[in-house]
N, C-alpha and C. Protein backbone atom coordinates (compact mmCIF):
# COMPACT_ATOMS: atom_id res chain seq x y z
N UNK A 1 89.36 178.40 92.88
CA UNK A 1 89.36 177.20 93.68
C UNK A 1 89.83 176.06 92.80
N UNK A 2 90.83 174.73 93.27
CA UNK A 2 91.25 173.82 92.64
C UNK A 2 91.20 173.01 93.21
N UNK A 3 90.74 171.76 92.63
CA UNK A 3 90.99 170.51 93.06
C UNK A 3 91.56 169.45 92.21
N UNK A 4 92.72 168.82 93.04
CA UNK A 4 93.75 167.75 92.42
C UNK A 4 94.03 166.40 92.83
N UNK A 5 93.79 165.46 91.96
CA UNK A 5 93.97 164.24 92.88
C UNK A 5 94.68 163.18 92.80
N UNK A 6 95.14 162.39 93.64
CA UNK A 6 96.01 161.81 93.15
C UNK A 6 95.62 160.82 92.69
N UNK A 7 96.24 159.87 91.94
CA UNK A 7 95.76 158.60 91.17
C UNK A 7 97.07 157.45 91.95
N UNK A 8 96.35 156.23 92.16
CA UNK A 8 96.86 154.81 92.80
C UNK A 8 98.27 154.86 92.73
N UNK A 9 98.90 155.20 91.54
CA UNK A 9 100.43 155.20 91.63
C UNK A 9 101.46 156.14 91.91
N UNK A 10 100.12 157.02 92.56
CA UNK A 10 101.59 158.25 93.37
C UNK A 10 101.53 159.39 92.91
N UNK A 11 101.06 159.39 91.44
CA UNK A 11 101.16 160.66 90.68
C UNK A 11 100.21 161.89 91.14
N UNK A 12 100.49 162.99 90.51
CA UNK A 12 99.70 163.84 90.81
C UNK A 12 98.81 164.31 89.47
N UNK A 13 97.30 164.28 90.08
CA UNK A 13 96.25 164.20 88.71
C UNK A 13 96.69 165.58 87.98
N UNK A 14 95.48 165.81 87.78
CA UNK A 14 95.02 167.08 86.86
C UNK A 14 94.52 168.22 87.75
N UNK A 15 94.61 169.25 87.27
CA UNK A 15 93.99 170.20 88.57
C UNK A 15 92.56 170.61 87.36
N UNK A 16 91.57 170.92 88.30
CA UNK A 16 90.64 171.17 87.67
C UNK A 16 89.96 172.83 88.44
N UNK A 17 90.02 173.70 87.21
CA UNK A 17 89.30 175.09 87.72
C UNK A 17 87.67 175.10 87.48
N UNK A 18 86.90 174.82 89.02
CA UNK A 18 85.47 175.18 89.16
C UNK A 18 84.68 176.64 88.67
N UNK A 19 85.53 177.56 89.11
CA UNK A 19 85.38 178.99 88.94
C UNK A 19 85.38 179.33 87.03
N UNK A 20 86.36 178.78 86.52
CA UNK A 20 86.89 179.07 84.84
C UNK A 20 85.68 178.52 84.21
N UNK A 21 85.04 179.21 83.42
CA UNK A 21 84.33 179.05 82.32
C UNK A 21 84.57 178.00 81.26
N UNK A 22 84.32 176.73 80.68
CA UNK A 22 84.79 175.62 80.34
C UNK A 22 84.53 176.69 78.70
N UNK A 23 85.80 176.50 77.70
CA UNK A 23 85.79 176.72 76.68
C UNK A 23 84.80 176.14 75.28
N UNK A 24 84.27 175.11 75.82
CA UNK A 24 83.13 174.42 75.06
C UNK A 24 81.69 175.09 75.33
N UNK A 25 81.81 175.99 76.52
CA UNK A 25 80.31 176.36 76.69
C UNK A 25 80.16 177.26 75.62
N UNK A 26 78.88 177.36 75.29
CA UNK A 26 78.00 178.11 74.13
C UNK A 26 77.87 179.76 74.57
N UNK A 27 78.31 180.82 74.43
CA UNK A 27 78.07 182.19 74.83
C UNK A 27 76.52 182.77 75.27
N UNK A 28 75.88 182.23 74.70
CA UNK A 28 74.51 182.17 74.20
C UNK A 28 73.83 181.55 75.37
N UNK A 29 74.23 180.38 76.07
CA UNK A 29 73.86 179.43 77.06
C UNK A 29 73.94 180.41 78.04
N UNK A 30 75.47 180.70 78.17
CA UNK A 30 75.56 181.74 79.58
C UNK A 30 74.37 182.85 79.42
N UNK A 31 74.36 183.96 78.50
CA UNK A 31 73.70 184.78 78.67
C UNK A 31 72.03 184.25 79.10
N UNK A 32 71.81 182.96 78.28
CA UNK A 32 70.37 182.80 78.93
C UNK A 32 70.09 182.54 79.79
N UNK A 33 71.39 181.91 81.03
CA UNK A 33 71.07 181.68 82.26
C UNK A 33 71.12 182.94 83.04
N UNK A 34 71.69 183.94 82.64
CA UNK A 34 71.88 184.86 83.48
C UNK A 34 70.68 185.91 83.22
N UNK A 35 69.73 185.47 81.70
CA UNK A 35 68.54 186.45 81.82
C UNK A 35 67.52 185.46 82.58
N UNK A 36 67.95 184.26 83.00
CA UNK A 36 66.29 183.46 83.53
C UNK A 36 66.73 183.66 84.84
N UNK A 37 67.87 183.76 85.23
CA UNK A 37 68.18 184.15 86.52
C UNK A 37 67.63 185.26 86.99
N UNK A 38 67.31 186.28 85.99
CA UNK A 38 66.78 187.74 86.56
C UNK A 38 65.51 187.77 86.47
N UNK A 39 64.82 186.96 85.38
CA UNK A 39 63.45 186.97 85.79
C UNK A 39 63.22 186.20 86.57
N UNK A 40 64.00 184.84 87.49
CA UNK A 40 63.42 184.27 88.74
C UNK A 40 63.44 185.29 89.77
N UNK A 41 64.45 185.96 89.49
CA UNK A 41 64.89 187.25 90.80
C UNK A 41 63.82 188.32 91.08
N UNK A 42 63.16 188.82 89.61
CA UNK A 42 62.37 189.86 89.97
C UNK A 42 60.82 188.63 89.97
N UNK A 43 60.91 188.29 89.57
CA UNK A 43 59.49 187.14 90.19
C UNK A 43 59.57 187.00 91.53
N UNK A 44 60.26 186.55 92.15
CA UNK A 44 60.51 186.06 93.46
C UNK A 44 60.49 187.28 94.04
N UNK A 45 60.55 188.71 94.03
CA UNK A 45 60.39 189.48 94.53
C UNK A 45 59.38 190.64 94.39
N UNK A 46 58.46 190.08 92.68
CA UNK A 46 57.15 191.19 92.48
C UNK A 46 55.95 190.34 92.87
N UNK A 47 56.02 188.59 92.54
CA UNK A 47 54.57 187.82 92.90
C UNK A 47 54.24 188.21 94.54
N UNK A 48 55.33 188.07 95.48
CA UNK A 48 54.90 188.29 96.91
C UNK A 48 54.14 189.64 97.20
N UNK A 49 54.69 191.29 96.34
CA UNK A 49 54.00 192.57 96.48
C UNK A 49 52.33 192.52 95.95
N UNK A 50 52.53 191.53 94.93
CA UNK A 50 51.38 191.61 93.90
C UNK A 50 50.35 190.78 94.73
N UNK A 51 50.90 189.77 95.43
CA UNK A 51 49.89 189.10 96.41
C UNK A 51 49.63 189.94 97.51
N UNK A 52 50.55 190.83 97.73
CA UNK A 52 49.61 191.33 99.21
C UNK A 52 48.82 192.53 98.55
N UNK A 53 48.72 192.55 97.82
CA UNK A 53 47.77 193.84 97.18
C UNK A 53 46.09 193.22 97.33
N UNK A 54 46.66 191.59 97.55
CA UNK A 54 45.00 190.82 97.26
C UNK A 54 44.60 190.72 99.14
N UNK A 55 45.31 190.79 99.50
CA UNK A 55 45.01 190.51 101.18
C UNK A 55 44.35 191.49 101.88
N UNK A 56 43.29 192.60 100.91
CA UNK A 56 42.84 193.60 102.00
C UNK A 56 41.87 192.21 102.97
N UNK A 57 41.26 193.62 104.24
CA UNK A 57 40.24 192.28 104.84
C UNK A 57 38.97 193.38 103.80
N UNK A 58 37.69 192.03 103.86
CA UNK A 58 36.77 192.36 103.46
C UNK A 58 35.85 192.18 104.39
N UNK A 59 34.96 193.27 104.26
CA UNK A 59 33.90 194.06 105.63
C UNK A 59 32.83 193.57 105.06
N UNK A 60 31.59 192.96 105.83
CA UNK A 60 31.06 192.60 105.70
C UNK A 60 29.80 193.57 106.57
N UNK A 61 28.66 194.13 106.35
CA UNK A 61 27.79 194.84 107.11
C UNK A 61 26.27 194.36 106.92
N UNK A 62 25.96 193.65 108.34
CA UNK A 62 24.99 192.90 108.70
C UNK A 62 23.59 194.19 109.33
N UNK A 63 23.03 194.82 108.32
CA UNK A 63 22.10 195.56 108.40
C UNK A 63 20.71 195.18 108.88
N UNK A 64 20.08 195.08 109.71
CA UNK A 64 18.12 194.55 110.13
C UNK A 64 17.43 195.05 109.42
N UNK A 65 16.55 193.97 108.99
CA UNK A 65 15.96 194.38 107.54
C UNK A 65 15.08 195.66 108.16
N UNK A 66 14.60 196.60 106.98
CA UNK A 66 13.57 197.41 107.26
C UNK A 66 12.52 197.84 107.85
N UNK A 67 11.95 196.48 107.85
CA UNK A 67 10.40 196.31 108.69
C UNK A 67 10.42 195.82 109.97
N UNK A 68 11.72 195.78 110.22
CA UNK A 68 11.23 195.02 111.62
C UNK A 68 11.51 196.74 113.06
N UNK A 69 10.81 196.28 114.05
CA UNK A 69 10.59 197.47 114.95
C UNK A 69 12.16 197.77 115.93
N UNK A 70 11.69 199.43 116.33
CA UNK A 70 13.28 199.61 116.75
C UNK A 70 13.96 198.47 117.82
N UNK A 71 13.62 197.62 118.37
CA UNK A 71 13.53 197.36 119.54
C UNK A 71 14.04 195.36 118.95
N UNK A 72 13.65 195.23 117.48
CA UNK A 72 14.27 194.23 117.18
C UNK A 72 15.34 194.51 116.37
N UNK A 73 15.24 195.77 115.15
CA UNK A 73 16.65 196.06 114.96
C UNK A 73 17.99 196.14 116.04
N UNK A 74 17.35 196.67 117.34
CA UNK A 74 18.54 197.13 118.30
C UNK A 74 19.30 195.85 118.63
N UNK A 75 17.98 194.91 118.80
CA UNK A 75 18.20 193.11 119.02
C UNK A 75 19.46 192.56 117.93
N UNK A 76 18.95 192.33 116.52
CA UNK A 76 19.85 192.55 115.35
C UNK A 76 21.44 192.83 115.33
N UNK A 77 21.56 194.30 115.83
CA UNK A 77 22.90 194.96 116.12
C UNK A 77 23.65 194.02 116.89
N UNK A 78 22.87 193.60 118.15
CA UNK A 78 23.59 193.03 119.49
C UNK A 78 23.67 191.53 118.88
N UNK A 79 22.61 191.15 118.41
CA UNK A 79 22.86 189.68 117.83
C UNK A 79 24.13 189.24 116.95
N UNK A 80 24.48 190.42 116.29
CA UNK A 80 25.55 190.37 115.10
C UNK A 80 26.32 190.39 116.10
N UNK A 81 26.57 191.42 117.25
CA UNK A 81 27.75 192.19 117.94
C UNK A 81 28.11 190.28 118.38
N UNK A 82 27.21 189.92 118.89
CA UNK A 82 27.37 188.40 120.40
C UNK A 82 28.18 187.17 119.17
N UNK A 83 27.41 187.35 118.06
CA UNK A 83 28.05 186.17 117.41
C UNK A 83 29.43 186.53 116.53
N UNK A 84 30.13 187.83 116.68
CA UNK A 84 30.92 187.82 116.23
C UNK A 84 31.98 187.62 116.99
N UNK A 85 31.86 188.01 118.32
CA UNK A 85 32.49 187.48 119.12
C UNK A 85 32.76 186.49 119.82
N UNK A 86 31.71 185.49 119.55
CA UNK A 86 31.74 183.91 119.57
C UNK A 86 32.86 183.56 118.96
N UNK A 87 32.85 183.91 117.44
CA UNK A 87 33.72 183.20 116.49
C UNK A 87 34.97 183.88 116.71
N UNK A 88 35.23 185.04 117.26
CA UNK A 88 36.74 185.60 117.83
C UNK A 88 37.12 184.80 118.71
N UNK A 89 36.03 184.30 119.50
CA UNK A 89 36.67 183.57 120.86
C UNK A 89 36.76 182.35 120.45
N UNK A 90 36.53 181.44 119.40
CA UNK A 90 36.10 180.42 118.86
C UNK A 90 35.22 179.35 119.62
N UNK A 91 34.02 179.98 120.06
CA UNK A 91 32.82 179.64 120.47
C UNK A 91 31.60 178.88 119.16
N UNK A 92 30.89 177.78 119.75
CA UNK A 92 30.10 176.99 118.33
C UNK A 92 29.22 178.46 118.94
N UNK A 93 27.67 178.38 118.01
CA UNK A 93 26.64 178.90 117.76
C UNK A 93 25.76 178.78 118.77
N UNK A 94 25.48 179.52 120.10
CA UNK A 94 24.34 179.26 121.03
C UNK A 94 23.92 180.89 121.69
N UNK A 95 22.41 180.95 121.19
CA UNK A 95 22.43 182.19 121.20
C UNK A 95 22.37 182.48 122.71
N UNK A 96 21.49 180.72 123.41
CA UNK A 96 21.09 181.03 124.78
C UNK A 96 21.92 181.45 125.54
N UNK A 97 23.41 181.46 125.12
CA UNK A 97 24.67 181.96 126.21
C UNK A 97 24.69 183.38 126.91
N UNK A 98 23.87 183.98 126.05
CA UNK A 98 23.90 185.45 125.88
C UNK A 98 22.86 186.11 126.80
N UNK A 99 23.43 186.96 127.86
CA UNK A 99 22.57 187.44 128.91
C UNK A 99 21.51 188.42 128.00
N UNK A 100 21.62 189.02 126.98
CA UNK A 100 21.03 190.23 126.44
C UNK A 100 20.13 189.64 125.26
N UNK A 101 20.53 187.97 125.61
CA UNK A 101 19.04 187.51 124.78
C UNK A 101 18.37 187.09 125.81
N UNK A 102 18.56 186.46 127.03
CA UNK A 102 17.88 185.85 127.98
C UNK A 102 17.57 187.29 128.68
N UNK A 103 17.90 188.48 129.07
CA UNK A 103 16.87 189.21 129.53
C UNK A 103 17.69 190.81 128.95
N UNK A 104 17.11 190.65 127.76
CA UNK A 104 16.39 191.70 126.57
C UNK A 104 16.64 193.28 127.82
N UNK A 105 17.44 194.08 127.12
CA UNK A 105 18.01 195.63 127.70
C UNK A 105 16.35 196.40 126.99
N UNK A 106 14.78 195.84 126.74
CA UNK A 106 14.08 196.84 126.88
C UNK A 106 12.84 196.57 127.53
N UNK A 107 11.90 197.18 127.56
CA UNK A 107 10.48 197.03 128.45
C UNK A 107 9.76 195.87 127.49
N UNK A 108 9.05 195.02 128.68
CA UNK A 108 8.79 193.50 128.94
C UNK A 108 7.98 193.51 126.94
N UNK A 109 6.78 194.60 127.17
CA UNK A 109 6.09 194.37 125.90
C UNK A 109 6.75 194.36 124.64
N UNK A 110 8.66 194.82 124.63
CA UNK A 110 9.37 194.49 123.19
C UNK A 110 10.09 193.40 123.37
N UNK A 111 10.31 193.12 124.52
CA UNK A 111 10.94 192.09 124.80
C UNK A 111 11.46 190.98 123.42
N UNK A 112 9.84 190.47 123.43
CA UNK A 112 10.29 189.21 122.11
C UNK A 112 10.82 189.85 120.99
N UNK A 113 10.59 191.05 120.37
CA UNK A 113 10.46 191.49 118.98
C UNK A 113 11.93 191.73 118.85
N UNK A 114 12.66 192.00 120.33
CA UNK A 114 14.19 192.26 120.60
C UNK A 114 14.84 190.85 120.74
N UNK A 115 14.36 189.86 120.52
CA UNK A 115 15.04 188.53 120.77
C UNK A 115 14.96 187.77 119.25
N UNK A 116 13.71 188.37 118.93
CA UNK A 116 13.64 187.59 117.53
C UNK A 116 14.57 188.30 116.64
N UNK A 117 15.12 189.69 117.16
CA UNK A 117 16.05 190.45 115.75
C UNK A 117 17.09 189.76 116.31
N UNK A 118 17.36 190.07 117.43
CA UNK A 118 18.88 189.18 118.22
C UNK A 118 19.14 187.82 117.76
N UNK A 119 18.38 186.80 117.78
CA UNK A 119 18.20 185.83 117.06
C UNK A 119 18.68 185.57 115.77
N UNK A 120 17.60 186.49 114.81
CA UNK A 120 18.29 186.82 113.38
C UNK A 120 19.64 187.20 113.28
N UNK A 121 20.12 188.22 113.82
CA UNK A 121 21.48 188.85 113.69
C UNK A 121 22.63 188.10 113.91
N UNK A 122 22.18 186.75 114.98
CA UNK A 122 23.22 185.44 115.68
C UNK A 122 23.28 185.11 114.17
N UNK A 123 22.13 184.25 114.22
CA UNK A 123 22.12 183.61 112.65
C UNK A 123 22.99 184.06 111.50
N UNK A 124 22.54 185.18 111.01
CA UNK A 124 22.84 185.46 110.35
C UNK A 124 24.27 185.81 109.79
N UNK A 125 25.00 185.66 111.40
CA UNK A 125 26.57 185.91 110.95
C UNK A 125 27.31 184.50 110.59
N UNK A 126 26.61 183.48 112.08
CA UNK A 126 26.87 182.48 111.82
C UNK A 126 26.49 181.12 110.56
N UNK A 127 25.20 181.83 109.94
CA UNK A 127 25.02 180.69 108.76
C UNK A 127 25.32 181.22 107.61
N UNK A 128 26.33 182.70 107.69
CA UNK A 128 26.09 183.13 106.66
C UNK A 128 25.27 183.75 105.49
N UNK A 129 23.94 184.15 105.81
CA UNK A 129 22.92 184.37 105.72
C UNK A 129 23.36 186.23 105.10
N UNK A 130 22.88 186.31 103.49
CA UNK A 130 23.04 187.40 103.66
C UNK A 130 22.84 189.00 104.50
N UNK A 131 23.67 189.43 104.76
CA UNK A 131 23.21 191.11 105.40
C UNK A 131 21.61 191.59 105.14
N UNK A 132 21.03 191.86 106.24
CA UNK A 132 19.67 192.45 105.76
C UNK A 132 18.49 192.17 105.33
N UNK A 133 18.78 190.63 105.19
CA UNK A 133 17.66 189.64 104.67
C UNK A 133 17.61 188.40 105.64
């Protein structure tokens, strides 16, 4: 590629080659641009692999503690199940929304013990509250 120009009195300039290697450059210069060129190249193409190696998802398992009875663990399960799907749907924190805390899937006498794990299990996803405790 050339470019030539003319100057005020008609003449025709100098042609100048963009492409030609200017005889003053340093040998040494070139080669170092052409090795930082290859490590931008393989950078730009190993940091992005090396980052998705960090993107697994991390599982989180919201267990009812030990002592509490089957009937509030089961509560627990469903409590985790209701508030995780709050935050899928991007719903705030209300446990009262939830038909299966307002009338409990067991007989009247577990009733509470199934609302208080349900309860816990809301909580616990939503405040962050470790698993199981």
């Amino acid at each position: 590629m050339t470019c030539s120009s003319d100057s005020p009195g008609g003449q025709q300039g100098s042609t100048t080659h963009f492409l030609s290697r200017d005889s003053s450059e340093n040998p040494r210069t070139t080669k170092g641009r052409i090795v930082t060129k290859k490590l931008l190249c393989s950078a730009l193409i190993f940091v992005p692999l090396a980052l998705a190696g960090c993107a697994h998802k991390t599982v989180v398992v919201y267990n009812p503690p030990p002592a509490y009875s089957e009937a509030a663990q089961q509560g627990y399960r469903q409590g985790v199940q209701a508030a995780q799907n709050d935050i899928r749907n991007g719903l705030g924190p209300d446990v009262d929304r939830h038909p299966r805390f307002r009338n409990p899937p067991v007989p009247p006498p577990l009733q509470e013990d199934y609302r208080h794990g349900f309860r816990d299990g809301y909580q616990a996803v939503f405040h962050g509250a470790r698993p199981g405790y």
